[in-house]
PDB file of N, CA and C in Angstrom:
ATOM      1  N   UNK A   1     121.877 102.160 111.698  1.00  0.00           N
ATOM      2  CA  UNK A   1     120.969 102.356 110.579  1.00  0.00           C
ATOM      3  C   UNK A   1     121.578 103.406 109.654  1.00  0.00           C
ATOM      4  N   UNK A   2     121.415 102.907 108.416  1.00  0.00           N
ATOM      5  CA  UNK A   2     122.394 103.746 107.190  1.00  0.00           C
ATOM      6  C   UNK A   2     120.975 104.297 106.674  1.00  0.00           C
ATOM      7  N   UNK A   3     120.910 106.297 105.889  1.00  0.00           N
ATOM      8  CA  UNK A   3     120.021 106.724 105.507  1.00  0.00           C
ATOM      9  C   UNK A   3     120.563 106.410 104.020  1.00  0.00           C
ATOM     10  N   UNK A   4     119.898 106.514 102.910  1.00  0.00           N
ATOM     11  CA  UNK A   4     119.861 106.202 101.756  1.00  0.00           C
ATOM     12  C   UNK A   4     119.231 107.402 101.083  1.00  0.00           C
ATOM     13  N   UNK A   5     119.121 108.238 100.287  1.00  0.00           N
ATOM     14  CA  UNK A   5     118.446 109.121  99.912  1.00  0.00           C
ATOM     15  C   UNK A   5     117.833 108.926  98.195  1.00  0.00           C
ATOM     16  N   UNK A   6     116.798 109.011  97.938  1.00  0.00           N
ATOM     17  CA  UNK A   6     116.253 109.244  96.554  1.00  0.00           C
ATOM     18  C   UNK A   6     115.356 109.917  95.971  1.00  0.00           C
ATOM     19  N   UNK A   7     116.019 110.494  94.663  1.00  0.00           N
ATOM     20  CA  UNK A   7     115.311 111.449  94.325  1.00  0.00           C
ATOM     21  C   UNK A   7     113.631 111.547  93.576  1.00  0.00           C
ATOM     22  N   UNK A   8     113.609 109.880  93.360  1.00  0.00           N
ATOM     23  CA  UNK A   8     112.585 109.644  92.699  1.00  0.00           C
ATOM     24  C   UNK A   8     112.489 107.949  93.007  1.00  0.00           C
ATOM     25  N   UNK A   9     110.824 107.610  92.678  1.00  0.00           N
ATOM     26  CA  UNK A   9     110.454 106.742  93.165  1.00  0.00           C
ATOM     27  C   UNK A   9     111.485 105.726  92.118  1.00  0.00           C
ATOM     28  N   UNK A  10     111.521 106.099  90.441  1.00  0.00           N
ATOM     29  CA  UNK A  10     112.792 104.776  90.187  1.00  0.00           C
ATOM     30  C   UNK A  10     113.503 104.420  90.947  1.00  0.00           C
ATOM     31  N   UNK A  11     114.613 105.853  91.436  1.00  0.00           N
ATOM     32  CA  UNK A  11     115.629 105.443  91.599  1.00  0.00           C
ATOM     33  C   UNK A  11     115.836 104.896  93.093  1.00  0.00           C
ATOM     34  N   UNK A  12     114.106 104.882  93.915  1.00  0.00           N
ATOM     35  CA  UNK A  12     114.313 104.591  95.105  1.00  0.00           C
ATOM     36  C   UNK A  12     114.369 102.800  94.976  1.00  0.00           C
ATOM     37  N   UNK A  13     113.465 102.482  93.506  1.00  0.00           N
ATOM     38  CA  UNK A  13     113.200 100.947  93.686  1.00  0.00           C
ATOM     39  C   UNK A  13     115.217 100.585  93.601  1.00  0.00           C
ATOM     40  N   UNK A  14     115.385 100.835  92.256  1.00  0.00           N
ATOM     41  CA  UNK A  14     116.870 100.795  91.873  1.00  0.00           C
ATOM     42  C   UNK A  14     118.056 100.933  93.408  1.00  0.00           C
ATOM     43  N   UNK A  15     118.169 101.757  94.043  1.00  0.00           N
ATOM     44  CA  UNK A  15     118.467 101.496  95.209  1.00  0.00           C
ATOM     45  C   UNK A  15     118.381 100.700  96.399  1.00  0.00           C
ATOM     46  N   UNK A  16     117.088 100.141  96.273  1.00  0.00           N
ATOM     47  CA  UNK A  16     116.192  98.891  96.665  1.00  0.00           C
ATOM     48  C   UNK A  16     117.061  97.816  96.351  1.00  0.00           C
ATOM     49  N   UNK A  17     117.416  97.510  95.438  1.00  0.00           N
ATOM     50  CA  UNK A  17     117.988  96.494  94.564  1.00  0.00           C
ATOM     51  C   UNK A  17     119.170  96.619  94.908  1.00  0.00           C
ATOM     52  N   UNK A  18     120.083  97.763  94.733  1.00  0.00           N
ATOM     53  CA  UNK A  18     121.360  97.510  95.384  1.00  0.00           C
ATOM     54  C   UNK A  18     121.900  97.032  96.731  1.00  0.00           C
ATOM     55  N   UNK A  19     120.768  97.836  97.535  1.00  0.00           N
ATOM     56  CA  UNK A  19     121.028  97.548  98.904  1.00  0.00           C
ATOM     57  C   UNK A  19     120.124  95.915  99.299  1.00  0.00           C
ATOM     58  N   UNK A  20     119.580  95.461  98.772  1.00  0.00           N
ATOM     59  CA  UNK A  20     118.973  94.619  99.267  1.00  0.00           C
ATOM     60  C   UNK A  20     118.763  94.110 100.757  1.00  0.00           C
ATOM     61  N   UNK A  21     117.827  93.206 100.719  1.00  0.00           N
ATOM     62  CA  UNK A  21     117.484  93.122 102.324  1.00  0.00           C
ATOM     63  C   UNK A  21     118.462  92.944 103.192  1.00  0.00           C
ATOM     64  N   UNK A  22     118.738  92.742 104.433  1.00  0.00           N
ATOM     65  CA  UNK A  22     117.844  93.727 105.138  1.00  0.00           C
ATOM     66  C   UNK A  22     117.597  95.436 105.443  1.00  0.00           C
ATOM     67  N   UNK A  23     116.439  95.804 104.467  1.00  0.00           N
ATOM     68  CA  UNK A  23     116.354  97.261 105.378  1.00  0.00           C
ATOM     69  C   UNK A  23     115.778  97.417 106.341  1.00  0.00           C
ATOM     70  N   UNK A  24     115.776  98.464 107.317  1.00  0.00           N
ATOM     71  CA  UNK A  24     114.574  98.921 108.252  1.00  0.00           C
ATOM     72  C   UNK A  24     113.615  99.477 107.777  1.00  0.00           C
ATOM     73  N   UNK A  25     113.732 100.339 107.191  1.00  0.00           N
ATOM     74  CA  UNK A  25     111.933 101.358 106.892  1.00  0.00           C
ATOM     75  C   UNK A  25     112.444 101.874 105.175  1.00  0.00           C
ATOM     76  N   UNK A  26     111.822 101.884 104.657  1.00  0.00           N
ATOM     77  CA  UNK A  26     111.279 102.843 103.829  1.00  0.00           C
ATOM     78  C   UNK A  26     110.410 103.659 103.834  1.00  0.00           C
ATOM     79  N   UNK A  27     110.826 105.317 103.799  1.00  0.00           N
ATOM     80  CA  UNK A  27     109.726 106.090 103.990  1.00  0.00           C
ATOM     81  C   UNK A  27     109.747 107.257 102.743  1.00  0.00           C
ATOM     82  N   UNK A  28     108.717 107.424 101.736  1.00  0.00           N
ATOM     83  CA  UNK A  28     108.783 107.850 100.707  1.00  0.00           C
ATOM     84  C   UNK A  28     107.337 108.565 100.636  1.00  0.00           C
ATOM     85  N   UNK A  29     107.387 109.545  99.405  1.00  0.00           N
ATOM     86  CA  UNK A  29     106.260 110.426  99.200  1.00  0.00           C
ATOM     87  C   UNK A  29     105.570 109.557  98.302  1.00  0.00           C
ATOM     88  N   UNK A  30     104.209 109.902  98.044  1.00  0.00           N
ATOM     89  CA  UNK A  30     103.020 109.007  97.146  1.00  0.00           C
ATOM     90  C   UNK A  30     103.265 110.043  95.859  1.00  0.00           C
ATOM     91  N   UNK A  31     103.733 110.911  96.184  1.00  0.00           N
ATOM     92  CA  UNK A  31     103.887 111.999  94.106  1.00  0.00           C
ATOM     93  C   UNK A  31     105.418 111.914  94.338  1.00  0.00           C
ATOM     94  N   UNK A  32     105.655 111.507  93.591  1.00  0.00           N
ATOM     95  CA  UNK A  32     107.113 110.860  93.203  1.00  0.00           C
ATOM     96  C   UNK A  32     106.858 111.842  91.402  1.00  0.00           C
ATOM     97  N   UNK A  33     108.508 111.668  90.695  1.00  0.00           N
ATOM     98  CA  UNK A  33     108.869 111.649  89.298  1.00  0.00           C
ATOM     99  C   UNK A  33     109.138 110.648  88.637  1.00  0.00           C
ATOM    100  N   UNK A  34     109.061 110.104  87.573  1.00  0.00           N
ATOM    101  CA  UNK A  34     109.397 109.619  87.072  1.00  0.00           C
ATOM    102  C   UNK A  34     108.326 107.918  87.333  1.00  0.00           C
ATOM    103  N   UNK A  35     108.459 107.832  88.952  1.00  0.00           N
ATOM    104  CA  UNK A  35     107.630 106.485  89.559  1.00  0.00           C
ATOM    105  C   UNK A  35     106.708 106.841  90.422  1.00  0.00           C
ATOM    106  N   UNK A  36     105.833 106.806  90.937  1.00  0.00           N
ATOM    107  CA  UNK A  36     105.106 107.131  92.016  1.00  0.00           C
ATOM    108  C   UNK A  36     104.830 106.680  92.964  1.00  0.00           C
ATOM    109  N   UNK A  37     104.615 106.534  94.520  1.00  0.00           N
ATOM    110  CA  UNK A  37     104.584 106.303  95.194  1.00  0.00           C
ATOM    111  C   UNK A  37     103.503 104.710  95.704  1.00  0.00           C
ATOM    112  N   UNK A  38     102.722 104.414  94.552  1.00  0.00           N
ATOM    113  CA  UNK A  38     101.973 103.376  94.540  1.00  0.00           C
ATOM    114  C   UNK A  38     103.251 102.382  93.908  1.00  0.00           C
ATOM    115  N   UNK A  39     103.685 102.837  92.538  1.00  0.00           N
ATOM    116  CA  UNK A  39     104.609 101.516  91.641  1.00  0.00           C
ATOM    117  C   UNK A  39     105.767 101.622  92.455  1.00  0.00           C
ATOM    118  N   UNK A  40     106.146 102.388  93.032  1.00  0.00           N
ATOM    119  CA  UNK A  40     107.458 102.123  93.938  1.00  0.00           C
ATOM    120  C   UNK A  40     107.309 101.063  95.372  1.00  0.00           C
ATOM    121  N   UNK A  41     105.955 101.372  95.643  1.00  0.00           N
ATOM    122  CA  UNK A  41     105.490 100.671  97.164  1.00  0.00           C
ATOM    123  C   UNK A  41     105.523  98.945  96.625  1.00  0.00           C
ATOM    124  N   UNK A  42     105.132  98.807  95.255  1.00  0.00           N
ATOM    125  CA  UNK A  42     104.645  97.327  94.834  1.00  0.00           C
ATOM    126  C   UNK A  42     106.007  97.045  94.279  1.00  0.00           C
ATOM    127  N   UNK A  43     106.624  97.881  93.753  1.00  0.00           N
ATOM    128  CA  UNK A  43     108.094  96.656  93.407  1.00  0.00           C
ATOM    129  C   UNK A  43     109.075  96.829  94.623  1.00  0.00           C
ATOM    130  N   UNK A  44     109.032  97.719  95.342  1.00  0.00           N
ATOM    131  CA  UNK A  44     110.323  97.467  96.642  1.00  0.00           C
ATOM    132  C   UNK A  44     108.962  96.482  97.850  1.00  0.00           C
ATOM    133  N   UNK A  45     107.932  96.189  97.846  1.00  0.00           N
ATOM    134  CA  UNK A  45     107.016  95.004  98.300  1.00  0.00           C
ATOM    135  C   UNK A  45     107.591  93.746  97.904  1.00  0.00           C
ATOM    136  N   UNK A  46     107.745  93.876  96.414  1.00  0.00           N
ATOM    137  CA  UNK A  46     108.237  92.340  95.848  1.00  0.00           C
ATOM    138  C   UNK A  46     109.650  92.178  95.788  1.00  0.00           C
ATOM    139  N   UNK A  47     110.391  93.101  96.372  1.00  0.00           N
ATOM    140  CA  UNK A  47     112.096  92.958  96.538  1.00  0.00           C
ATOM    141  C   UNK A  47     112.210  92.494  97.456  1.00  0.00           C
ATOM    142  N   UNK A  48     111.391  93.712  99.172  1.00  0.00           N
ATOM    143  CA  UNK A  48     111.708  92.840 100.223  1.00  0.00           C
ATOM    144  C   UNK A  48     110.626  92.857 100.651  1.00  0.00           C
ATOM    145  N   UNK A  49     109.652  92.101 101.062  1.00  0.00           N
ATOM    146  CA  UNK A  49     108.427  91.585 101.580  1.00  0.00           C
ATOM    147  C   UNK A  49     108.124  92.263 102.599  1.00  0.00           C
ATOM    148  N   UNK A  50     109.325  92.050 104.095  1.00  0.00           N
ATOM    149  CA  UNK A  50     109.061  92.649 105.377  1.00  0.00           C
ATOM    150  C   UNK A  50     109.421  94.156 105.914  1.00  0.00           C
ATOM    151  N   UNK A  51     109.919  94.827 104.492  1.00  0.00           N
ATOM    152  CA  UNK A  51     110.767  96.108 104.746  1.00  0.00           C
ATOM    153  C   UNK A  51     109.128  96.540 105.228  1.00  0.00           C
ATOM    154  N   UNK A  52     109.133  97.729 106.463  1.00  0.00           N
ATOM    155  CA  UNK A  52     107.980  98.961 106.729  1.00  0.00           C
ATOM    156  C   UNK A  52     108.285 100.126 105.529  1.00  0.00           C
ATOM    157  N   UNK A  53     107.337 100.062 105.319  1.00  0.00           N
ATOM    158  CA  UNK A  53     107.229 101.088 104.500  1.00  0.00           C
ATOM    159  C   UNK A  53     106.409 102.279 105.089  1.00  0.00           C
ATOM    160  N   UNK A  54     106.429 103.573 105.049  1.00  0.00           N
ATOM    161  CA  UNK A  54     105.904 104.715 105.367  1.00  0.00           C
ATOM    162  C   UNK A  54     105.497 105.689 104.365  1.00  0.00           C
ATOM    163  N   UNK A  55     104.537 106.099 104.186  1.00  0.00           N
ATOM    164  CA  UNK A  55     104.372 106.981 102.921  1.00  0.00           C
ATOM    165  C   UNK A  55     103.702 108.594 103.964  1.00  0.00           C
ATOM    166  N   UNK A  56     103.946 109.247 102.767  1.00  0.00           N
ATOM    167  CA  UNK A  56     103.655 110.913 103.586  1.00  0.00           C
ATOM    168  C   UNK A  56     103.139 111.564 101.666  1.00  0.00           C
ATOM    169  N   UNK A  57     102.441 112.484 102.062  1.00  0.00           N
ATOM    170  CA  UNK A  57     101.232 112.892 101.155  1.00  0.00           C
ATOM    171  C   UNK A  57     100.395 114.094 101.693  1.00  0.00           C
ATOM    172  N   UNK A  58     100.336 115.368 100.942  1.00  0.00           N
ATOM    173  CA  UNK A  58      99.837 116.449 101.112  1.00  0.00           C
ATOM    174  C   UNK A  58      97.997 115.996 100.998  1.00  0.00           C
ATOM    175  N   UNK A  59      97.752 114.911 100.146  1.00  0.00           N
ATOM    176  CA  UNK A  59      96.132 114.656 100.295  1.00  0.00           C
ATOM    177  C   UNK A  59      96.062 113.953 101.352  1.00  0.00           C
ATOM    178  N   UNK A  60      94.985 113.688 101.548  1.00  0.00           N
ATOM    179  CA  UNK A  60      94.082 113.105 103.103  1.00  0.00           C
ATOM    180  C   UNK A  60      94.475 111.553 102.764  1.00  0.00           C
ATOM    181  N   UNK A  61      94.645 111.028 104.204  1.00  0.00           N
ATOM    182  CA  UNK A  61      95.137 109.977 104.786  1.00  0.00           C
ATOM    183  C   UNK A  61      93.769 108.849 103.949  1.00  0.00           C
ATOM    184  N   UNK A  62      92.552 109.351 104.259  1.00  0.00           N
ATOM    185  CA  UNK A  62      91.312 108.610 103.580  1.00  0.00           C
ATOM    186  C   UNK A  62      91.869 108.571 102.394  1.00  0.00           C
ATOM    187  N   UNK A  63      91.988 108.898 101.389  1.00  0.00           N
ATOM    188  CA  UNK A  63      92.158 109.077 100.134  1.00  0.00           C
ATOM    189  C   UNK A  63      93.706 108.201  99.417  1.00  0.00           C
ATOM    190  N   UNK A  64      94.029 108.467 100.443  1.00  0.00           N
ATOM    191  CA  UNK A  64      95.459 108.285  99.520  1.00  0.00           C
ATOM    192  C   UNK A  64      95.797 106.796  99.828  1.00  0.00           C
ATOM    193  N   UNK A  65      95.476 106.570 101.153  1.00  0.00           N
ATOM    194  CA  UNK A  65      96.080 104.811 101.587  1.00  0.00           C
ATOM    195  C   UNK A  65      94.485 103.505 101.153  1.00  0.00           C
ATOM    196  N   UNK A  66      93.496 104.194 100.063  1.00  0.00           N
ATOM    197  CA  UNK A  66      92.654 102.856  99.446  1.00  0.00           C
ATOM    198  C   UNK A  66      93.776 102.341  99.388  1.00  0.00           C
ATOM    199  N   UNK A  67      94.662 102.182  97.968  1.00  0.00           N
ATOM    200  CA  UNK A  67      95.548 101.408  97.778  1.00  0.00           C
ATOM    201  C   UNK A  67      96.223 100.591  98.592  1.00  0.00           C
ATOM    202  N   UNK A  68      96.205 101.136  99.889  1.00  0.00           N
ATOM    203  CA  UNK A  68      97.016 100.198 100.425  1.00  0.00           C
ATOM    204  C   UNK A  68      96.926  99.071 101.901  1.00  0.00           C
ATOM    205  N   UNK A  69      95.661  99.419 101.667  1.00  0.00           N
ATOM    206  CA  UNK A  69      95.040  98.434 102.957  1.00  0.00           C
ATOM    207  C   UNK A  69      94.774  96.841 102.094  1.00  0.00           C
ATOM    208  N   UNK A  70      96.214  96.592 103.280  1.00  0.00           N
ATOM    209  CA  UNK A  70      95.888  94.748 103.492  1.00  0.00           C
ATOM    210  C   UNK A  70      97.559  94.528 102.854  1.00  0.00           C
ATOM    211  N   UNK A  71      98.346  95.252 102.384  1.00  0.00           N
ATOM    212  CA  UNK A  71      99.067  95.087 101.444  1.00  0.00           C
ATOM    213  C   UNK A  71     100.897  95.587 102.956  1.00  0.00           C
ATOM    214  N   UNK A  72     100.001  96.068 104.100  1.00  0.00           N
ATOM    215  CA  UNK A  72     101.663  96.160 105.152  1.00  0.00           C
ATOM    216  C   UNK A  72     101.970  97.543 105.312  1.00  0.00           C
ATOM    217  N   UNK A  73     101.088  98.412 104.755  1.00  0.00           N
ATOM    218  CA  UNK A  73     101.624  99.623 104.853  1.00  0.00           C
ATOM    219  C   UNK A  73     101.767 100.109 106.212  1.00  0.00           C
ATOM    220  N   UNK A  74     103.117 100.648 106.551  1.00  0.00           N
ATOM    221  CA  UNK A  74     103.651 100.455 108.528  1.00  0.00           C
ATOM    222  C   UNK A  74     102.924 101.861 108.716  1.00  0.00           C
ATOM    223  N   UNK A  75     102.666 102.988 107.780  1.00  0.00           N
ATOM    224  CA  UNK A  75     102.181 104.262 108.222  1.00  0.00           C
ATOM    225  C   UNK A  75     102.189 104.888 107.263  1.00  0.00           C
ATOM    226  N   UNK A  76     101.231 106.374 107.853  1.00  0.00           N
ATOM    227  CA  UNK A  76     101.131 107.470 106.414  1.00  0.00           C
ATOM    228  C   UNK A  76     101.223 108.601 107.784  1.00  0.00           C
ATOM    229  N   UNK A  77     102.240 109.590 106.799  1.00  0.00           N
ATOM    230  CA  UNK A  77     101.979 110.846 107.062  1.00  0.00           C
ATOM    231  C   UNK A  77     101.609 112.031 106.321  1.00  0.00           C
ATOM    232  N   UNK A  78     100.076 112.391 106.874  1.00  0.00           N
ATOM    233  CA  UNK A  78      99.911 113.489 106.238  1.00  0.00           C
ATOM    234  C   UNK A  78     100.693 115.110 106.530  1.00  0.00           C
ATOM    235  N   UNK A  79     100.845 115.265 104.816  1.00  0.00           N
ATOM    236  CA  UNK A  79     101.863 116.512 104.911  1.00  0.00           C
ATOM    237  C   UNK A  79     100.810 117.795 105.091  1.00  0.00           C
ATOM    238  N   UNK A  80     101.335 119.016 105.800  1.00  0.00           N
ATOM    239  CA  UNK A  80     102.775 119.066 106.540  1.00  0.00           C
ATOM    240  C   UNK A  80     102.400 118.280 107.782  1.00  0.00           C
ATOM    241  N   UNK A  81     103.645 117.849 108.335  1.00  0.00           N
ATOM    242  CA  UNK A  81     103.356 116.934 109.500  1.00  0.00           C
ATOM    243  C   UNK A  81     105.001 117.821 110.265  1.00  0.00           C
ATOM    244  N   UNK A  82     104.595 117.423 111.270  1.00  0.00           N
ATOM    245  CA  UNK A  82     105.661 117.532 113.046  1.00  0.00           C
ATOM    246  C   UNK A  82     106.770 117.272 112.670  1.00  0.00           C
ATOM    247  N   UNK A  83     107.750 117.320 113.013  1.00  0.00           N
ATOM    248  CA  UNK A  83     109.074 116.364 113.780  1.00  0.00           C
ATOM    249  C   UNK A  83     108.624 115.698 114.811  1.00  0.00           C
ATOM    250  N   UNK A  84     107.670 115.863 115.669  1.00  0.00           N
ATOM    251  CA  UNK A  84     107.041 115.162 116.662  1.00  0.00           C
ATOM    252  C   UNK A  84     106.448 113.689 116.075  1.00  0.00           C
ATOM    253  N   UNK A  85     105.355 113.945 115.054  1.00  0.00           N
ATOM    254  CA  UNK A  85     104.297 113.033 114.366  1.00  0.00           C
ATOM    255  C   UNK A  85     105.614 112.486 113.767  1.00  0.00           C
ATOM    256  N   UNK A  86     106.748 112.941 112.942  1.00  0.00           N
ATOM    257  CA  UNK A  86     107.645 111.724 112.475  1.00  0.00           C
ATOM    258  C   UNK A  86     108.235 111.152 113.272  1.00  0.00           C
ATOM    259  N   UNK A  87     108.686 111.358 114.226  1.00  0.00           N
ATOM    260  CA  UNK A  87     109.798 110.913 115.320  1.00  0.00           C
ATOM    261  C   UNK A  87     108.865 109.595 115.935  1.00  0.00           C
ATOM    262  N   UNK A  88     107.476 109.897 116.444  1.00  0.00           N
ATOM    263  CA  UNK A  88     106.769 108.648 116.651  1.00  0.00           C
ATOM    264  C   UNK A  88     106.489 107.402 115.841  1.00  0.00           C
ATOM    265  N   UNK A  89     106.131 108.035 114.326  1.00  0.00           N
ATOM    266  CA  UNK A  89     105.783 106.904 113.301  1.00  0.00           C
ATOM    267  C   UNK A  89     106.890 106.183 113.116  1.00  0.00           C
ATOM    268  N   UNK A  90     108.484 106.805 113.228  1.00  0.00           N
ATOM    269  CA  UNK A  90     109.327 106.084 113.176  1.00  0.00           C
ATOM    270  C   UNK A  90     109.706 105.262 114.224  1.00  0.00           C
ATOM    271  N   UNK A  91     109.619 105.707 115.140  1.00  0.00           N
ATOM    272  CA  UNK A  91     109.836 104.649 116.814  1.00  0.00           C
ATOM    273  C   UNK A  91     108.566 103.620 116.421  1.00  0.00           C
ATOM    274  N   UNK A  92     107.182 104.003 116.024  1.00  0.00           N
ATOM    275  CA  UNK A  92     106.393 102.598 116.260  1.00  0.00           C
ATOM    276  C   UNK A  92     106.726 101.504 115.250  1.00  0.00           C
ATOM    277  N   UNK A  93     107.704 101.855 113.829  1.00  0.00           N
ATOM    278  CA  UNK A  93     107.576 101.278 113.061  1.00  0.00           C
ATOM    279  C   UNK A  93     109.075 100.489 113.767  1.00  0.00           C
ATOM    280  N   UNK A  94     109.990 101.162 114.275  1.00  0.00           N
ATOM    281  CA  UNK A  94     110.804 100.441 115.063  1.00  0.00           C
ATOM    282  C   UNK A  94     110.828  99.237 115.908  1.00  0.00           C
ATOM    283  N   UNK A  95     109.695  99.810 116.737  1.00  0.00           N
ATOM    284  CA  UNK A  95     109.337  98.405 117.649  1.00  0.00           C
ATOM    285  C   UNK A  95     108.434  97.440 116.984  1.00  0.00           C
ATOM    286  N   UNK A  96     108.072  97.524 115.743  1.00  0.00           N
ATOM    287  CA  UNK A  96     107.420  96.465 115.292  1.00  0.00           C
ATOM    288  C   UNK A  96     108.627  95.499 114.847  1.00  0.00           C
ATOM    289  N   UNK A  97     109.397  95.811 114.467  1.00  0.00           N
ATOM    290  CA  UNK A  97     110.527  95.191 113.696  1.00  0.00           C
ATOM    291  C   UNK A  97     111.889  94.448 114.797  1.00  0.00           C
ATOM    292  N   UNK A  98     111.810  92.741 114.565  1.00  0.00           N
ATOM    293  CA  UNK A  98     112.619  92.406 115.227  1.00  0.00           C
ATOM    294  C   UNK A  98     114.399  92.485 115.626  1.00  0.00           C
ATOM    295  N   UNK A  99     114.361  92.468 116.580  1.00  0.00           N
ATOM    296  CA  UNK A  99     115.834  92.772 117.030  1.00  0.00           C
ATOM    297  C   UNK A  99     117.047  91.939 115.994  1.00  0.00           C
ATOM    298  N   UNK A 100     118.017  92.673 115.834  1.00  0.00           N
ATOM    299  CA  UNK A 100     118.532  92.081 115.187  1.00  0.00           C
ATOM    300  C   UNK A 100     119.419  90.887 115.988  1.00  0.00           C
TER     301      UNK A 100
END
């Protein structure tokens, strides 16, 4: 698994696009620059359909994921969060995802 880094939700879709499928996870903040964490979730959705996506967010888990129930979202972490709480969300979003 290759990490990819971006500084903003554009340039995460734009990276999206270069790398094209298959990724494993996408895991990105909901306050982004430039794009935000909702318009980034819906165009890297319509790039690759089955990528997990993970979002993390200093507001409450209630609040922030309306948007995104029904739509695949693999997880949210509310910030500040563990190395523990990430290390799991990333293993469950792992085993959801078939072997290559």
């Amino acid at each position: 698994m290759a990490v990819v880094l971006a500084a903003d939700g554009q340039e995460a879709v734009d990276l999206v696009k270069q790398q094209g499928p298959p990724l494993d996870l996408v895991f990105m903040d909901l306050t982004m620059p430039r794009m935000d964490g909702r318009e980034a979730f819906q165009q890297i959705r319509r790039l690759c359909p089955g990528v997990p996506v993970v979002l993390t967010s200093g507001y409450n888990e209630q609040e922030s994921i309306q948007d995104f129930i029904g739509r695949g979202l693999a997880g949210f972490l509310q910030k500040p969060y563990t190395l523990k709480a990430l290390g799991e969300t990333l293993q469950r979003c792992a085993r959801r995802r078939p072997a290559d």
